[in-house]
C-alpha atoms as a PDB file:
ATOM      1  CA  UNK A   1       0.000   0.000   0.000  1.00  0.00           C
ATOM      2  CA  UNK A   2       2.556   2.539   0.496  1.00  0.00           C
ATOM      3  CA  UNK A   3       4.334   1.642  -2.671  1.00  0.00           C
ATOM      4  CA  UNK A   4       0.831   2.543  -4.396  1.00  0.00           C
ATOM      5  CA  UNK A   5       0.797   5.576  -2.048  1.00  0.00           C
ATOM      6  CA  UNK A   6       4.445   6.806  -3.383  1.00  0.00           C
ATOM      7  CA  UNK A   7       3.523   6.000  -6.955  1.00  0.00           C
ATOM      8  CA  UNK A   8       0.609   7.854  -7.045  1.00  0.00           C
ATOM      9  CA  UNK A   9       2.768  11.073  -5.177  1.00  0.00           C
ATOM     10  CA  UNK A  10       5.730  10.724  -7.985  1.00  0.00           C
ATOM     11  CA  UNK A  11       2.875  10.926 -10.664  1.00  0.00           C
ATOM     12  CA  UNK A  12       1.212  13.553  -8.934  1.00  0.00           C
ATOM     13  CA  UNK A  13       4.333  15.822  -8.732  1.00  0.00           C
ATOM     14  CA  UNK A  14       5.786  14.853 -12.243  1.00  0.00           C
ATOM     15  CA  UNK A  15       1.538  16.363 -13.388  1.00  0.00           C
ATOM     16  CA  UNK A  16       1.886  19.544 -10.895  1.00  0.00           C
ATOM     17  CA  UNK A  17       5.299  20.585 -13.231  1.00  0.00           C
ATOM     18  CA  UNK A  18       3.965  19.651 -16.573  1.00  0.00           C
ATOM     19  CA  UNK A  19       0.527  21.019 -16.252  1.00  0.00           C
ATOM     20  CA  UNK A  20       1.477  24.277 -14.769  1.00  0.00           C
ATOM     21  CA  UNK A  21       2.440  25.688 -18.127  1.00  0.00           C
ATOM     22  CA  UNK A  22      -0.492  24.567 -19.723  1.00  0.00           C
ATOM     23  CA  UNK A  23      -2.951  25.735 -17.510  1.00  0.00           C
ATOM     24  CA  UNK A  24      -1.164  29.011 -17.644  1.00  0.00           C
ATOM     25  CA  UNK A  25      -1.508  29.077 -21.595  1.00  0.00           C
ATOM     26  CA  UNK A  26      -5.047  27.947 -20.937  1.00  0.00           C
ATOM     27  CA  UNK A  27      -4.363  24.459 -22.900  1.00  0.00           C
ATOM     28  CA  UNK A  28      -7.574  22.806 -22.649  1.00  0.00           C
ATOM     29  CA  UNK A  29      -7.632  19.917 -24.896  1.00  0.00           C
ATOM     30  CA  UNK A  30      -3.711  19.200 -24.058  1.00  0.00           C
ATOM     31  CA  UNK A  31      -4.889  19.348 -20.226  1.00  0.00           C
ATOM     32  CA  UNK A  32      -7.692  16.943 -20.797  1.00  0.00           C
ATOM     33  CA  UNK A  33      -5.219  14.517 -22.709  1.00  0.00           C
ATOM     34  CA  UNK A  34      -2.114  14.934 -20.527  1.00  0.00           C
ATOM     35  CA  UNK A  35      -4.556  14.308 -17.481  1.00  0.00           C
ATOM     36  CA  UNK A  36      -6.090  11.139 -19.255  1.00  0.00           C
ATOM     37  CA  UNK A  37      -2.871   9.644 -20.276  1.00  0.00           C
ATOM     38  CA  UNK A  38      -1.457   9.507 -16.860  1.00  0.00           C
ATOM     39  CA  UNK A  39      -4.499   8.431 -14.845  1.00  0.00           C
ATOM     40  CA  UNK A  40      -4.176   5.395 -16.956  1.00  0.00           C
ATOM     41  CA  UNK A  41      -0.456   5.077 -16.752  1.00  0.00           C
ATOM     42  CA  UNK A  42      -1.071   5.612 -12.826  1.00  0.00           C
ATOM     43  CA  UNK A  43      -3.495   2.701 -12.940  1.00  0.00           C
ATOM     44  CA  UNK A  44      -1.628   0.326 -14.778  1.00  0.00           C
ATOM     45  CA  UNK A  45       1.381   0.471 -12.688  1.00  0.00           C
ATOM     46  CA  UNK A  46      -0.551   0.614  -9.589  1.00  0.00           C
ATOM     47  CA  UNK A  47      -1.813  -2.620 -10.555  1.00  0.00           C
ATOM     48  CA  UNK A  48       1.210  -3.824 -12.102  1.00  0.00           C
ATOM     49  CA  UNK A  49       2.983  -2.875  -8.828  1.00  0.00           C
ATOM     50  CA  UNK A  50       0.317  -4.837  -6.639  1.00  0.00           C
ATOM     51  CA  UNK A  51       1.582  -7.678  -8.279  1.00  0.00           C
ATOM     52  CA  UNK A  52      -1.165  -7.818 -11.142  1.00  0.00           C
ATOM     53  CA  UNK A  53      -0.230  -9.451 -14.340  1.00  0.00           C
ATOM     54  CA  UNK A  54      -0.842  -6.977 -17.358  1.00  0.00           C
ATOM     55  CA  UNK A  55      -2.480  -8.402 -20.897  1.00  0.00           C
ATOM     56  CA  UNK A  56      -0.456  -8.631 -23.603  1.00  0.00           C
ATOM     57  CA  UNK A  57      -1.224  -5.674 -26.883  1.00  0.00           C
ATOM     58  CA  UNK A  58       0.262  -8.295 -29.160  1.00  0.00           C
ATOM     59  CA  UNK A  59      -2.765 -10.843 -28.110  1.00  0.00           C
ATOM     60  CA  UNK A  60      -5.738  -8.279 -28.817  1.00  0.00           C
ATOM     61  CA  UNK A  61      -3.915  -7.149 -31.889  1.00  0.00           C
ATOM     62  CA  UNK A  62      -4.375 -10.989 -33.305  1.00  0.00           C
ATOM     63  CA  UNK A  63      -7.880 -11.016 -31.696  1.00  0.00           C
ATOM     64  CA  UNK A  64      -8.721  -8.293 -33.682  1.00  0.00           C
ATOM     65  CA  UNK A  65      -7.111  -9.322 -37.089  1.00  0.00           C
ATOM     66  CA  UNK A  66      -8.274 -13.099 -37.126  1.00  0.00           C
ATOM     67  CA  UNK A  67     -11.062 -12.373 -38.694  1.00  0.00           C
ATOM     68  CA  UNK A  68     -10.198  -9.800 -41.046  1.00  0.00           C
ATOM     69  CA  UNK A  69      -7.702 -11.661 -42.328  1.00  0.00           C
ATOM     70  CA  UNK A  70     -10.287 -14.218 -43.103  1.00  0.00           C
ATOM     71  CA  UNK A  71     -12.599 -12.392 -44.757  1.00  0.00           C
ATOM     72  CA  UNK A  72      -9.243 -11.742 -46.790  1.00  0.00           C
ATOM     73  CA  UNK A  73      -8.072 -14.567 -47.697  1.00  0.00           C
END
């Protein structure tokens, strides 16, 4: 838990530098993005770090093209 606690503090102070400029240039959609971006990144290695196993892109990737390549061929 305090791993999680001290990931989410490092990703929380690496945000407070890169957003300050953009929120002073009134960024909007690059706000919105950045802040998307790492809540997922903050997720994924808070789970990763919790010991959770993450999927494979490769496997989805060939989920996704099997039947395309069907249709195809």
């Amino acid at each position: 838990m305090l791993k999680t606690v001290g990931l989410i503090f490092a990703f929380a102070v690496i945000s407070f530098f890169h957003l300050r400029p953009l929120v002073h240039e009134r960024r909007l959609r690059e706000i919105v993005i950045f802040s998307i971006c790492m809540l997922v990144i903050t997720a994924l290695s808070a789970y990763k770090l919790n010991g959770g196993a993450l999927p494979n892109p490769l496997e989805l990737i060939a989920f996704l093209m099997k039947p395309i390549s069907k249709i195809l061929i």
